[in-house]
C-alpha atoms as a PDB file:
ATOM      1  CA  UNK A   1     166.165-117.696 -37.368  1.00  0.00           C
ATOM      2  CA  UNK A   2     163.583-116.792 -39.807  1.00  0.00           C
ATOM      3  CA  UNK A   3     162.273-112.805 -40.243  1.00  0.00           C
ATOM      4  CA  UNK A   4     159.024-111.597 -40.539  1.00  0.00           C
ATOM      5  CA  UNK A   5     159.027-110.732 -44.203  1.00  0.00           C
ATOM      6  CA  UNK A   6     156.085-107.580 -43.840  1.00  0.00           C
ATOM      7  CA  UNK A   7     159.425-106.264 -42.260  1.00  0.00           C
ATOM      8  CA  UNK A   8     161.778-106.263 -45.091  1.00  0.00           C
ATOM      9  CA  UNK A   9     162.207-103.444 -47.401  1.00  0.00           C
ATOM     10  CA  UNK A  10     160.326-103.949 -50.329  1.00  0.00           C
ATOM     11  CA  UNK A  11     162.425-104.501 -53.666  1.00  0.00           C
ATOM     12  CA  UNK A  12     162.483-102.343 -56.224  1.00  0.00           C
ATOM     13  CA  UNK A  13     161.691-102.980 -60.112  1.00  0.00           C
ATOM     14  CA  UNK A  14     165.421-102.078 -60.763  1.00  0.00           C
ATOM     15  CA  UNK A  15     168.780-103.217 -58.980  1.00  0.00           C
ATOM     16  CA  UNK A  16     172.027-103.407 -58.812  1.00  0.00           C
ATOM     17  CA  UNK A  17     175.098-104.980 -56.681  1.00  0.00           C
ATOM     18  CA  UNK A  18     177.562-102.042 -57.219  1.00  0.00           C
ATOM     19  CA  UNK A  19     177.742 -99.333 -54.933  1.00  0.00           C
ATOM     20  CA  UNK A  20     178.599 -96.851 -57.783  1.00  0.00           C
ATOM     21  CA  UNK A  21     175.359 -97.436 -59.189  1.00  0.00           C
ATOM     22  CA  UNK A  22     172.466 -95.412 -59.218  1.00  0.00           C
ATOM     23  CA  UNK A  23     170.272 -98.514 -58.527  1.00  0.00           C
ATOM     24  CA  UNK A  24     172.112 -99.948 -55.840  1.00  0.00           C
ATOM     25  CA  UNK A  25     170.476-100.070 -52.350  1.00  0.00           C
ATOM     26  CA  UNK A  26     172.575-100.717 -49.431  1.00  0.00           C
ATOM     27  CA  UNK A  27     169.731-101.639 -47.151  1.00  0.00           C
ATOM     28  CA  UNK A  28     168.078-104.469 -49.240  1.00  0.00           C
ATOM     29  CA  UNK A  29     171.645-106.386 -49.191  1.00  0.00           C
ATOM     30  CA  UNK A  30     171.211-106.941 -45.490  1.00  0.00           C
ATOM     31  CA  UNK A  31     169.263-109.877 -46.699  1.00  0.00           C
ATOM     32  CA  UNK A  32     169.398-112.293 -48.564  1.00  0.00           C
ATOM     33  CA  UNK A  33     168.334-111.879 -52.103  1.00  0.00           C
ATOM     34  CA  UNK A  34     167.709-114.351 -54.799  1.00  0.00           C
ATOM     35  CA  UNK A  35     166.587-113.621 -59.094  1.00  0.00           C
ATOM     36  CA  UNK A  36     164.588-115.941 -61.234  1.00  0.00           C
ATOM     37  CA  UNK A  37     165.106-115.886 -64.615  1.00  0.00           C
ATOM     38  CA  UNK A  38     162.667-117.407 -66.307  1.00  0.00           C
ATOM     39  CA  UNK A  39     161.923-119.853 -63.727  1.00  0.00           C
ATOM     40  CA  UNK A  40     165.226-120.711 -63.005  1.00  0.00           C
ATOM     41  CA  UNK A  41     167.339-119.143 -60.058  1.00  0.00           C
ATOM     42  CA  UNK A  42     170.142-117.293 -60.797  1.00  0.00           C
ATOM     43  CA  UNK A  43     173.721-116.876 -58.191  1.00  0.00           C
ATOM     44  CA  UNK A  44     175.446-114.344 -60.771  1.00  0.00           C
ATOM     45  CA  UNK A  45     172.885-111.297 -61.188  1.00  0.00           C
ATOM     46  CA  UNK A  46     174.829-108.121 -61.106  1.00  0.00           C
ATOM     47  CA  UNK A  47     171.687-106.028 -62.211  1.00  0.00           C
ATOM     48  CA  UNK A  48     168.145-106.436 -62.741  1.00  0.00           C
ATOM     49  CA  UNK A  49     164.960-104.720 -64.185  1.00  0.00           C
ATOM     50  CA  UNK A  50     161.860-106.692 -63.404  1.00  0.00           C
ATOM     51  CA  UNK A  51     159.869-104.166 -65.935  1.00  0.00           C
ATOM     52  CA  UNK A  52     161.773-104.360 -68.811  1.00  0.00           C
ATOM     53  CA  UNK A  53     162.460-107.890 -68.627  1.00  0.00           C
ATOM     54  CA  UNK A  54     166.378-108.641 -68.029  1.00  0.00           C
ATOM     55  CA  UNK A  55     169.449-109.076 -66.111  1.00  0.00           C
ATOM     56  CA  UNK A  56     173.126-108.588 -66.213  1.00  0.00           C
ATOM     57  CA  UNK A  57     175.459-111.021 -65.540  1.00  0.00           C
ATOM     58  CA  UNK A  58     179.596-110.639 -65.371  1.00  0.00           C
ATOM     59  CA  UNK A  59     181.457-111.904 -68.969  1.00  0.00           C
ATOM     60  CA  UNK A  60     184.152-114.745 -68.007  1.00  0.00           C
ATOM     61  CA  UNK A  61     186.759-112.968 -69.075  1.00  0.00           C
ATOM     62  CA  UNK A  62     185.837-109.593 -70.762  1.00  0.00           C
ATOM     63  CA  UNK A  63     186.907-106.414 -68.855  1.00  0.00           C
ATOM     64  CA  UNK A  64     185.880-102.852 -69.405  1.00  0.00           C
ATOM     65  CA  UNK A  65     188.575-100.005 -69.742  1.00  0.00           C
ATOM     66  CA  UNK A  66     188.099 -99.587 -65.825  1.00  0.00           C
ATOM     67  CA  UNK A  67     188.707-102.709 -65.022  1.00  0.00           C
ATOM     68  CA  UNK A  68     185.048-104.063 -64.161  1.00  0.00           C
ATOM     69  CA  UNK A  69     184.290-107.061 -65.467  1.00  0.00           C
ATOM     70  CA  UNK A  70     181.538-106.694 -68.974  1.00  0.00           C
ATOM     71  CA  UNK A  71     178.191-106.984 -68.387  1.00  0.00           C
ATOM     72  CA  UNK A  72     176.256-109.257 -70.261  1.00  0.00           C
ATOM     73  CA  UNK A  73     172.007-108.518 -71.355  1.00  0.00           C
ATOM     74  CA  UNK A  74     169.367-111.429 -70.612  1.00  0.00           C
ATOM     75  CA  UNK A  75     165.816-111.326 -71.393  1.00  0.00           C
ATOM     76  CA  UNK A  76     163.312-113.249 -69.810  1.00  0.00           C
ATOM     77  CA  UNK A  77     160.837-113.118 -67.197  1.00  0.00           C
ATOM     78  CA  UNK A  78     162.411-112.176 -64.257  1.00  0.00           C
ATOM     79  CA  UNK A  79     161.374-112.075 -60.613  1.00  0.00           C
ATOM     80  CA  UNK A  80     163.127-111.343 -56.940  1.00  0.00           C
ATOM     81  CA  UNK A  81     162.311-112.458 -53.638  1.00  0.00           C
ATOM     82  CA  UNK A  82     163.809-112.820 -50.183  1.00  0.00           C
ATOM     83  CA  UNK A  83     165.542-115.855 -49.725  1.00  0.00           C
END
């Protein structure tokens, strides 16, 4: 079953997959979102900013002193889409 995409929200120059986050947008994870980084598609965004030209991605091992797993800076040229 394919949707319309005029009716999907439209995605924002900056997001993230946490729910603590100031970025994060619940409604836009009803679907199914994918990241390129330059060119390439990318399954382990945690964060985004289309503007400023990077992602985040999860360290493999690295945790914060809460317990969340480090986030890691890459620059490139990035662009989302609906899957």
């Amino acid at each position: 079953m394919t949707q319309d995409k005029s009716s999907l929200p439209e995605l924002p120059d900056r997001l993230s997959v946490n729910p603590r986050s100031p970025h994060y947008v619940a409604k836009i994870f009803e679907h199914n979102v994918g990241i390129l980084l330059n060119g390439k598609e990318r399954n382990d965004v945690e964060e985004y900013c289309i503007s400023q030209g990077w992602i985040k991605v999860a360290s493999a091992k690295a945790l914060d002193r809460r317990g969340q797993p480090l986030l890691m800076t890459v620059k490139g040229t990035v662009t989302a889409f609906y899957k």
